[in-house]
PDB file of N, CA and C in Angstrom:
ATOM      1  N   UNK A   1      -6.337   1.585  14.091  1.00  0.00           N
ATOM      2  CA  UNK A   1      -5.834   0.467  13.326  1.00  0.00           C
ATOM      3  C   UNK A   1      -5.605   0.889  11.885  1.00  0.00           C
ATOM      4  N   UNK A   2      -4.590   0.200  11.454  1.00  0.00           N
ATOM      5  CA  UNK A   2      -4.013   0.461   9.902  1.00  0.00           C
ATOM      6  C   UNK A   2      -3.723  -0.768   9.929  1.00  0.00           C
ATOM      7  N   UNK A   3      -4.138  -0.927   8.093  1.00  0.00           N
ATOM      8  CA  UNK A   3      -2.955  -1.971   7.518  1.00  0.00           C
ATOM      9  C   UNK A   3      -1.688  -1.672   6.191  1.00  0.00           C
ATOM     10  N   UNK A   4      -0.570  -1.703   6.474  1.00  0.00           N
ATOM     11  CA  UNK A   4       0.496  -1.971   5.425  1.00  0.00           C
ATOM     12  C   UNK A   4       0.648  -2.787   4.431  1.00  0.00           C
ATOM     13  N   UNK A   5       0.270  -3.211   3.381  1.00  0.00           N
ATOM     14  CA  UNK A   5       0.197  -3.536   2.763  1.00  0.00           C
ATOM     15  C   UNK A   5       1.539  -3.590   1.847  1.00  0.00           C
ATOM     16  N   UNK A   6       2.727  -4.447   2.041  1.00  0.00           N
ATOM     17  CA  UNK A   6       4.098  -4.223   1.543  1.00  0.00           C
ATOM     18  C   UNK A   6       3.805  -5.032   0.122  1.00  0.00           C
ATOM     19  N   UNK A   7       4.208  -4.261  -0.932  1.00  0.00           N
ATOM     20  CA  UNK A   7       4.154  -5.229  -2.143  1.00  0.00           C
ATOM     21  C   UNK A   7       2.987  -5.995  -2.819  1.00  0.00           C
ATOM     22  N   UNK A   8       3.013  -5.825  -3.950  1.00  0.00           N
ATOM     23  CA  UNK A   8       1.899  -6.600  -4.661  1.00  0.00           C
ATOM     24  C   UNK A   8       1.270  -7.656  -3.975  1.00  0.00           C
ATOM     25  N   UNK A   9       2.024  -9.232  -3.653  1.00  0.00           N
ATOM     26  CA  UNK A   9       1.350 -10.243  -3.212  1.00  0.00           C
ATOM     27  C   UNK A   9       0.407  -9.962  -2.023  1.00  0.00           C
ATOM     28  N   UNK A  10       0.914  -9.027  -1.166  1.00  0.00           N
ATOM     29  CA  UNK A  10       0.047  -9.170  -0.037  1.00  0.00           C
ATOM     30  C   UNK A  10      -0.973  -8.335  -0.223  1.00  0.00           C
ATOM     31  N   UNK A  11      -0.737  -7.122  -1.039  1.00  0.00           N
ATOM     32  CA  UNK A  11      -2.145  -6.374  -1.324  1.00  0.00           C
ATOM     33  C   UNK A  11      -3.228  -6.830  -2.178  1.00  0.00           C
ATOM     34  N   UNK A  12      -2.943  -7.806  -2.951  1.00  0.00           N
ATOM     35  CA  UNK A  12      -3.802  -8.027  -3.723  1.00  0.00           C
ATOM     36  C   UNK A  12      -4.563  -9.324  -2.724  1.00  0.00           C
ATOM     37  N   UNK A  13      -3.178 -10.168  -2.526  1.00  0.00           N
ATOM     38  CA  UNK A  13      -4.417 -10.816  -0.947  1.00  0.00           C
ATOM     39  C   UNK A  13      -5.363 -10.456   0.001  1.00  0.00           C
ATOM     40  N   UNK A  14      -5.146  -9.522   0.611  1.00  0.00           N
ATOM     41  CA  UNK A  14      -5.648  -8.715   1.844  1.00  0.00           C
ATOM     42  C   UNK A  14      -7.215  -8.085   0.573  1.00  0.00           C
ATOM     43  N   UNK A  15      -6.779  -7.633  -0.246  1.00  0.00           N
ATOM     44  CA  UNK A  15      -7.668  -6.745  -0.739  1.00  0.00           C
ATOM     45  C   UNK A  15      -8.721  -8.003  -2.190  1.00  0.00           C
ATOM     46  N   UNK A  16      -8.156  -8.890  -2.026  1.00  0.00           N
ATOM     47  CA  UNK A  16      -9.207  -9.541  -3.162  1.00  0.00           C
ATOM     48  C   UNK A  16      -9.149  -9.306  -4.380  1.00  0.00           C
ATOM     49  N   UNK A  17      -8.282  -8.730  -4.606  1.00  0.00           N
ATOM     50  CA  UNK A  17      -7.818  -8.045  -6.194  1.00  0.00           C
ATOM     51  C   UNK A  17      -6.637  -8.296  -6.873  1.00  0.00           C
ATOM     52  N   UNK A  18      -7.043  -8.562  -8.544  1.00  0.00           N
ATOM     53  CA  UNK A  18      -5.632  -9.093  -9.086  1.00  0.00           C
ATOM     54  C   UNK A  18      -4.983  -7.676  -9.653  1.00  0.00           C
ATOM     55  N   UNK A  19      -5.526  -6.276  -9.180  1.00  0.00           N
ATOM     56  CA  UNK A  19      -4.942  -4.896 -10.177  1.00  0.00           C
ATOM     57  C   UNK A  19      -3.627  -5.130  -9.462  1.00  0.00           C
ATOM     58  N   UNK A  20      -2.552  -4.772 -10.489  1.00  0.00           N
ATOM     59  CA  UNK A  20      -1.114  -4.443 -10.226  1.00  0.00           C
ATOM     60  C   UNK A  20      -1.067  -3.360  -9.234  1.00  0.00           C
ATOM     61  N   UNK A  21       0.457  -3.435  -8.596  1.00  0.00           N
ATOM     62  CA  UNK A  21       0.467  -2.505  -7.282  1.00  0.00           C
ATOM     63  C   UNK A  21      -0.021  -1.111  -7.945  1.00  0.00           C
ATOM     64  N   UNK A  22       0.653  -0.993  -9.130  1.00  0.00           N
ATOM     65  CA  UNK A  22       0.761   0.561  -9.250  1.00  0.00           C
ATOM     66  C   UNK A  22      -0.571   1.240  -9.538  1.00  0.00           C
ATOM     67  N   UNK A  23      -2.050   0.406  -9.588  1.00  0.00           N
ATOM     68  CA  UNK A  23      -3.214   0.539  -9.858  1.00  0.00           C
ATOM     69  C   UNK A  23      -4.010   0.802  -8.310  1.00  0.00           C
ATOM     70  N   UNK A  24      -3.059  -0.289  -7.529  1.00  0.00           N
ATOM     71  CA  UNK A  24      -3.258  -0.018  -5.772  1.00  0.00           C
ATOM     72  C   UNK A  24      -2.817   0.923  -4.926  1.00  0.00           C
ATOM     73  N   UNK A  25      -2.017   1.192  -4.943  1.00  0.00           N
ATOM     74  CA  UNK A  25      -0.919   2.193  -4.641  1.00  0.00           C
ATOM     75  C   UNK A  25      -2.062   3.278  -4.371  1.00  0.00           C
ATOM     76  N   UNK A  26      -1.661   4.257  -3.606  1.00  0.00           N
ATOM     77  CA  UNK A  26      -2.015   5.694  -3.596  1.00  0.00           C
ATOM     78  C   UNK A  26      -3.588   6.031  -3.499  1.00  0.00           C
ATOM     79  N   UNK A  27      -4.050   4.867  -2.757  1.00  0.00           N
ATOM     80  CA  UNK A  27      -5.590   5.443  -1.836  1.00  0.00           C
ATOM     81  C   UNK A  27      -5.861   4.082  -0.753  1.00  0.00           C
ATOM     82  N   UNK A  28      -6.350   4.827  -0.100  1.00  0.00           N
ATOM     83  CA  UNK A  28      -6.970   4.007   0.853  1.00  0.00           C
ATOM     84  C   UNK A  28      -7.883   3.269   0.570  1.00  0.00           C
ATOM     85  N   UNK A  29      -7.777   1.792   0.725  1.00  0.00           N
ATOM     86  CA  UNK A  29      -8.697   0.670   0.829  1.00  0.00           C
ATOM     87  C   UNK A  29      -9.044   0.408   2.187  1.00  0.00           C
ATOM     88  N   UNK A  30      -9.838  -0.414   1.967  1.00  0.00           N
ATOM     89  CA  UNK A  30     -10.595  -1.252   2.981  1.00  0.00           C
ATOM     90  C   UNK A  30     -10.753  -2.819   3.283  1.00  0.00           C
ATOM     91  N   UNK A  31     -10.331  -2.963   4.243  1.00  0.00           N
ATOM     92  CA  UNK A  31     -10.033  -4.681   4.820  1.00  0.00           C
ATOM     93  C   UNK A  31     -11.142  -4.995   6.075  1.00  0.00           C
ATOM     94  N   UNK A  32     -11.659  -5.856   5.934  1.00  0.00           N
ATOM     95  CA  UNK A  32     -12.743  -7.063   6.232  1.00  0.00           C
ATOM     96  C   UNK A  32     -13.887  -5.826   6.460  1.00  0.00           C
ATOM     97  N   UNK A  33     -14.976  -6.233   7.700  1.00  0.00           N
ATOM     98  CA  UNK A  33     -16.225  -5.569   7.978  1.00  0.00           C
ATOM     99  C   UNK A  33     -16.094  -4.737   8.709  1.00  0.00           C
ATOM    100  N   UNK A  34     -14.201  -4.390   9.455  1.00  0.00           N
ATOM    101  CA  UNK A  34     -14.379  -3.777  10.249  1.00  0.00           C
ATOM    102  C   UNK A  34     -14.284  -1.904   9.803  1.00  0.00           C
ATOM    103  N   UNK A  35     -13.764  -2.439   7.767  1.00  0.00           N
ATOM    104  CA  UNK A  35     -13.014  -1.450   7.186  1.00  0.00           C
ATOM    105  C   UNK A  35     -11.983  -1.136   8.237  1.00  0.00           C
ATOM    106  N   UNK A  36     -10.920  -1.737   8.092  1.00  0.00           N
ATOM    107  CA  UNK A  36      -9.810  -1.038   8.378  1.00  0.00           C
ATOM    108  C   UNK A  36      -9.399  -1.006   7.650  1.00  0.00           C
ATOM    109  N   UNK A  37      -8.548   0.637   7.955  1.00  0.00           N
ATOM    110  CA  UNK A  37      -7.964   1.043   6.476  1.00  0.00           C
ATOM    111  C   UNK A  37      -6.736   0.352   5.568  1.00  0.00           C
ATOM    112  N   UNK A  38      -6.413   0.041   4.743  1.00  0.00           N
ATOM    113  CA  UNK A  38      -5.432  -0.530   4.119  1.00  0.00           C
ATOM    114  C   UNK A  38      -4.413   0.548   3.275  1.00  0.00           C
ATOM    115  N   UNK A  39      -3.466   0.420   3.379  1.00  0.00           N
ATOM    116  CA  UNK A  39      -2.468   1.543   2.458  1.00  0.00           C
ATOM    117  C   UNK A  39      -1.505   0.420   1.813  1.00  0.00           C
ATOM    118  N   UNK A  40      -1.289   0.316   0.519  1.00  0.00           N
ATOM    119  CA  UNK A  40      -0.250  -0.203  -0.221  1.00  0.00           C
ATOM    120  C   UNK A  40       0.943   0.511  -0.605  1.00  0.00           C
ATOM    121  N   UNK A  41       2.074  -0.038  -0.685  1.00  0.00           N
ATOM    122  CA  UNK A  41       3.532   0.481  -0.755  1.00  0.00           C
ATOM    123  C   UNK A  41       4.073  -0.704  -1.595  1.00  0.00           C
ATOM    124  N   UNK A  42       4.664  -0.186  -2.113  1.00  0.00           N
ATOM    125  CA  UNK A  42       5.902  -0.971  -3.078  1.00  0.00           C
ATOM    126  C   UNK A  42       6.996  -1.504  -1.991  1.00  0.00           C
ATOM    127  N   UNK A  43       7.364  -2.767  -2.141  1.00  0.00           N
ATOM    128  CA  UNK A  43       8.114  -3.898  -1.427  1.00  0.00           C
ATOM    129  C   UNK A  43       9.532  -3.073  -1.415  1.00  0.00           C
ATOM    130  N   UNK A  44      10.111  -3.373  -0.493  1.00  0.00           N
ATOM    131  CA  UNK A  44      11.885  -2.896  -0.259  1.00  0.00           C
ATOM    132  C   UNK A  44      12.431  -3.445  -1.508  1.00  0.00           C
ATOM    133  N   UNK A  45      12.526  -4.649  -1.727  1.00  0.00           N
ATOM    134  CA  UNK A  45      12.943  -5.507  -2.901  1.00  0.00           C
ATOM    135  C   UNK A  45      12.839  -4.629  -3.973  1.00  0.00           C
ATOM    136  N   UNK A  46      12.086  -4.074  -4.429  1.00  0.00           N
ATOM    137  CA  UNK A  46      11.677  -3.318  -5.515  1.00  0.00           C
ATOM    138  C   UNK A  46      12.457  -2.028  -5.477  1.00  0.00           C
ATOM    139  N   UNK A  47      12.237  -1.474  -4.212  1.00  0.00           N
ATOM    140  CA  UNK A  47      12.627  -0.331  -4.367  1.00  0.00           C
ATOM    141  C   UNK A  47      14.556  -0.401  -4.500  1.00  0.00           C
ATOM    142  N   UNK A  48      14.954  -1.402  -3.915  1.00  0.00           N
ATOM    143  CA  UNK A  48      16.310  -1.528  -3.865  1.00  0.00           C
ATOM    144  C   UNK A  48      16.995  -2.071  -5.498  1.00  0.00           C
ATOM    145  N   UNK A  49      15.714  -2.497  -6.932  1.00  0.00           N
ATOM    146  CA  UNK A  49      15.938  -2.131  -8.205  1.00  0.00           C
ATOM    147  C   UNK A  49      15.752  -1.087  -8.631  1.00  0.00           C
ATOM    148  N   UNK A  50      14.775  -0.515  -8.308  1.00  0.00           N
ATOM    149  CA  UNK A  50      14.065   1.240  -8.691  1.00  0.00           C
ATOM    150  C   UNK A  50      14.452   1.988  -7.606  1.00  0.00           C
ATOM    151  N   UNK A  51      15.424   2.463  -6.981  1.00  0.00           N
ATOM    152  CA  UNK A  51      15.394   3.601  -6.263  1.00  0.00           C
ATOM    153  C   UNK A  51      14.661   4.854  -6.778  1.00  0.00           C
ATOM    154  N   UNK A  52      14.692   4.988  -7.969  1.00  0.00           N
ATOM    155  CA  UNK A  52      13.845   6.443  -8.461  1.00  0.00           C
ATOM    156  C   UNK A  52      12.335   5.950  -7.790  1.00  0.00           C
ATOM    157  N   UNK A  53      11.898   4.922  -7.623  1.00  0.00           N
ATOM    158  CA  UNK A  53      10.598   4.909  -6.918  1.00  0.00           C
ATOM    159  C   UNK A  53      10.372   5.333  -5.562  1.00  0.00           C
ATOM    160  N   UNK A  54      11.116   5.441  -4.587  1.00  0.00           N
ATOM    161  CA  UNK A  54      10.935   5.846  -3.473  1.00  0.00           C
ATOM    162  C   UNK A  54       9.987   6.768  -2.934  1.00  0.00           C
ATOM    163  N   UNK A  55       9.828   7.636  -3.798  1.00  0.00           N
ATOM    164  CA  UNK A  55       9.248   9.151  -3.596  1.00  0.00           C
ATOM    165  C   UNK A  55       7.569   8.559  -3.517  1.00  0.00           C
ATOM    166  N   UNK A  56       7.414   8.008  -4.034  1.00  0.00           N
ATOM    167  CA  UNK A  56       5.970   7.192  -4.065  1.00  0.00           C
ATOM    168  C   UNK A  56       5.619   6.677  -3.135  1.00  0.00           C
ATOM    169  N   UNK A  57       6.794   5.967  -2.144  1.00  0.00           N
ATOM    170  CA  UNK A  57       6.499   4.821  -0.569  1.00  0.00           C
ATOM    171  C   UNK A  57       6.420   6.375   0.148  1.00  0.00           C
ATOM    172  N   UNK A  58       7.540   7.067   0.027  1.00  0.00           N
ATOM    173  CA  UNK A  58       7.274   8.393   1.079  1.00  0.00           C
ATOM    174  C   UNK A  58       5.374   8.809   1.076  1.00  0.00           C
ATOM    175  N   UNK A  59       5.329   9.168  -0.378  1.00  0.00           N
ATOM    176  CA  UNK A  59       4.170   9.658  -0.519  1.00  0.00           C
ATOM    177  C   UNK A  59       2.998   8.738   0.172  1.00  0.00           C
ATOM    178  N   UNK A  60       2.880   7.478  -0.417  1.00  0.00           N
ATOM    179  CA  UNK A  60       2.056   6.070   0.324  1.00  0.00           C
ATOM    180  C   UNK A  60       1.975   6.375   1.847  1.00  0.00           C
ATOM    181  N   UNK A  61       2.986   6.563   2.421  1.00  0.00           N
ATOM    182  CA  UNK A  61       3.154   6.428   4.056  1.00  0.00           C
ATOM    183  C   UNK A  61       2.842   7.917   4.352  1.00  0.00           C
ATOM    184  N   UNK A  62       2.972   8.728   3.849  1.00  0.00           N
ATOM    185  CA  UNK A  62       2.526  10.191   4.374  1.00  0.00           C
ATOM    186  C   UNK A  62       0.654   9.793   4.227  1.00  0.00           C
ATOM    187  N   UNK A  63       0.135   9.218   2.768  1.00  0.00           N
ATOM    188  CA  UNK A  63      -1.122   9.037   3.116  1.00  0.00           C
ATOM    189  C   UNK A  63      -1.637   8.371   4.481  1.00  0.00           C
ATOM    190  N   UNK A  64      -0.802   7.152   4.586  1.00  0.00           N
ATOM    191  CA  UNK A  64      -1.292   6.405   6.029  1.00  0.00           C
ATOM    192  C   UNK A  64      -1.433   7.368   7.288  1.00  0.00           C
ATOM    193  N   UNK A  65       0.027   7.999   7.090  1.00  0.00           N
ATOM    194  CA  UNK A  65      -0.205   8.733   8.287  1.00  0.00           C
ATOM    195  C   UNK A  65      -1.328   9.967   8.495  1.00  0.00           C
ATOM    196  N   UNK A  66      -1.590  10.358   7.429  1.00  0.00           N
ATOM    197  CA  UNK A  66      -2.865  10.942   7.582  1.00  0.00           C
ATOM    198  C   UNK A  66      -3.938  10.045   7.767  1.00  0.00           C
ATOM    199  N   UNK A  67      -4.287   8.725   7.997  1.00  0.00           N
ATOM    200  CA  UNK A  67      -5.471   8.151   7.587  1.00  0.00           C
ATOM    201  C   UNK A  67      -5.259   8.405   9.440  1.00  0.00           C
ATOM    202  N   UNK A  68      -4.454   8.209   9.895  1.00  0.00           N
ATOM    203  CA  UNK A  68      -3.875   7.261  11.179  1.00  0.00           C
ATOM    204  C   UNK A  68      -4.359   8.791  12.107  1.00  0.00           C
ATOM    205  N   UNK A  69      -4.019   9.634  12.174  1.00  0.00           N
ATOM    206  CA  UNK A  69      -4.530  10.729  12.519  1.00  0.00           C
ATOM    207  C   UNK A  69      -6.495  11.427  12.731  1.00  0.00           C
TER     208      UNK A  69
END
C-alpha cells in the first residue's frame, strides 16, 4: 500500500499539517496506525503553470516507487 498525495489540499489533509507542499514534498510520510506510506507531488494544475517543476513529480514518484518496492 501507498498513498499519493496530489497537491497541497490533500496532503496537508491526509497528513494533519498546514507546511506548504514544497516543505512536504520529497520524503515519505506516514498515514493513520497502519503507517502507510504517503508521498506528496505537486497537482497537474500546477505543473501545467510551472512546467520547469516537473523534474520534482518525476523525482517524488521515483521516491514512491522505491518505497513500493
Amino acid at each position: 500500500k501507498i498513498i499519493i498525495a496530489v497537491g497541497e489540499t490533500a496532503a496537508q489533509y491526509l497528513l494533519g499539517s498546514d507546511l506548504k507542499i514544497g516543505k512536504l514534498r520529497g520524503t515519505v510520510h506516514s498515514y493513520s496506525s497502519e503507517n502507510i506510506p504517503v508521498v506528496v507531488v505537486y497537482h497537474p494544475a500546477y505543473l501545467l503553470r510551472s512546467p520547469s517543476q516537473k523534474y520534482k513529480v518525476l523525482s517524488d514518484l521515483q521516491l514512491a516507487k522505491g518505497v513500493m518496492k
